[in-house]
Protein backbone atom coordinates (compact mmCIF):
# COMPACT_ATOMS: atom_id res chain seq x y z
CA UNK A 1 0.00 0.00 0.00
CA UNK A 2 1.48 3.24 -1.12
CA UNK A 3 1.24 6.61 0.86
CA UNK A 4 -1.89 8.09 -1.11
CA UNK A 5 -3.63 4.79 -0.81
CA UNK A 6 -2.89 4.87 3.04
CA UNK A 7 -4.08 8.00 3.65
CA UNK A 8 -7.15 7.93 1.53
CA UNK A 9 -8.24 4.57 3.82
CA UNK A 10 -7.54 6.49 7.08
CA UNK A 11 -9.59 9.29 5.90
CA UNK A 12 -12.47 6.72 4.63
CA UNK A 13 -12.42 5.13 8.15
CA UNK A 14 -12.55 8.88 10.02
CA UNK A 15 -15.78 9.45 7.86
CA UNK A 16 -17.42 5.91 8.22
CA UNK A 17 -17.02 6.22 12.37
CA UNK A 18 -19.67 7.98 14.60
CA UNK A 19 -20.04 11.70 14.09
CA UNK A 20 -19.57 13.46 16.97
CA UNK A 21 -22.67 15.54 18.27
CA UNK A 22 -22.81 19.22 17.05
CA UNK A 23 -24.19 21.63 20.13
CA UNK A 24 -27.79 22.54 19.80
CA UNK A 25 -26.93 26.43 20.27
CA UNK A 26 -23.82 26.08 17.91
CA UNK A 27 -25.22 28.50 15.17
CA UNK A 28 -26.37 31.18 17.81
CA UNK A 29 -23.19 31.13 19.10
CA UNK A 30 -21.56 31.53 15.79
CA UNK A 31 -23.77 34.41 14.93
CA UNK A 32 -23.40 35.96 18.69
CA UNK A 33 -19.50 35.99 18.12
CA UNK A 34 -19.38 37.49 14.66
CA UNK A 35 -21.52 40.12 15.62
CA UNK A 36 -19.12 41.43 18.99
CA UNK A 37 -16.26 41.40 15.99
CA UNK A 38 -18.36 43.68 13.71
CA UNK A 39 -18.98 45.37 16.54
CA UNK A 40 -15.39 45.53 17.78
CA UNK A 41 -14.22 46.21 14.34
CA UNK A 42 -16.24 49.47 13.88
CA UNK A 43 -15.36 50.39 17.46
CA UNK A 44 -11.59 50.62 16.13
CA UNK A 45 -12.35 51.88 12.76
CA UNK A 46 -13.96 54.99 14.65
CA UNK A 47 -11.64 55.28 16.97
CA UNK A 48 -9.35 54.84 14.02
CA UNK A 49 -10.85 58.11 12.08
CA UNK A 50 -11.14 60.06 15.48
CA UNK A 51 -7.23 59.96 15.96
CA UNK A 52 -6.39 61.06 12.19
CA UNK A 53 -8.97 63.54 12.37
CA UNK A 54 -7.46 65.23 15.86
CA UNK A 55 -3.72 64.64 14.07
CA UNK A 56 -5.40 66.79 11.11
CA UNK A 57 -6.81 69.67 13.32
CA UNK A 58 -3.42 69.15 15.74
CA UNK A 59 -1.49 69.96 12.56
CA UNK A 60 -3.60 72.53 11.09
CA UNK A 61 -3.46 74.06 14.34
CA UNK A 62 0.37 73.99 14.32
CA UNK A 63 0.58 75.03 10.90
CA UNK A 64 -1.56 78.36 11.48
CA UNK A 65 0.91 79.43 14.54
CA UNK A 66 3.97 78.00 13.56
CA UNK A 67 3.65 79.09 9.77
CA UNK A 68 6.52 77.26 8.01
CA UNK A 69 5.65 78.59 4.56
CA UNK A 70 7.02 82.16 6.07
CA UNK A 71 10.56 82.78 5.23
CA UNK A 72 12.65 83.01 8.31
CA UNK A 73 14.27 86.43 8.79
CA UNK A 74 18.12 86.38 7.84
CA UNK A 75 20.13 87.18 10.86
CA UNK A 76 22.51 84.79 9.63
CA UNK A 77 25.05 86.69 8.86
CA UNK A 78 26.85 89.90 10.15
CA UNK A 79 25.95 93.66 9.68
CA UNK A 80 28.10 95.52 7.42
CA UNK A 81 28.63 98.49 9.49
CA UNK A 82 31.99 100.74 8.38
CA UNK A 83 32.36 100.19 4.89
């Protein structure tokens, strides 16, 4: 008997044993847990858009009284006083 052939006869004796008994409530429970992981995922995908919409307005905010787009005055280099 070769490996396939092996395997395919302990699979065939797996399915021709007794089937073990599925829980009355199994479905419920199935449905009951996929709906706390919607639930949990749109809890995060909120809180998700709530932090890049405070980094936005944190930035914005920044951006007004920082104002990087000004030039910086040039007191770089040294006055040319007695020429």
């Amino acid at each position: 008997m070769s490996l396939p052939d092996r395997k395919q006869e302990e699979v065939r004796r797996m399915l021709d044993g007794p089937h073990p008994v599925v829980p009355p409530d199994l479905a419920a429970r199935a449905a009951e847990h996929g709906r706390q992981l919607l639930a949990r995922r749109r809890v995060v995908r909120a809180a998700v858009w709530v932090v890049l919409l405070a980094a936005a307005v944190a930035f914005a905010a920044w951006a007004v009284v920082a104002q990087p787009w000004v030039v910086p005055p040039t007191d770089t280099t040294p006055p040319l006083d007695g020429w």
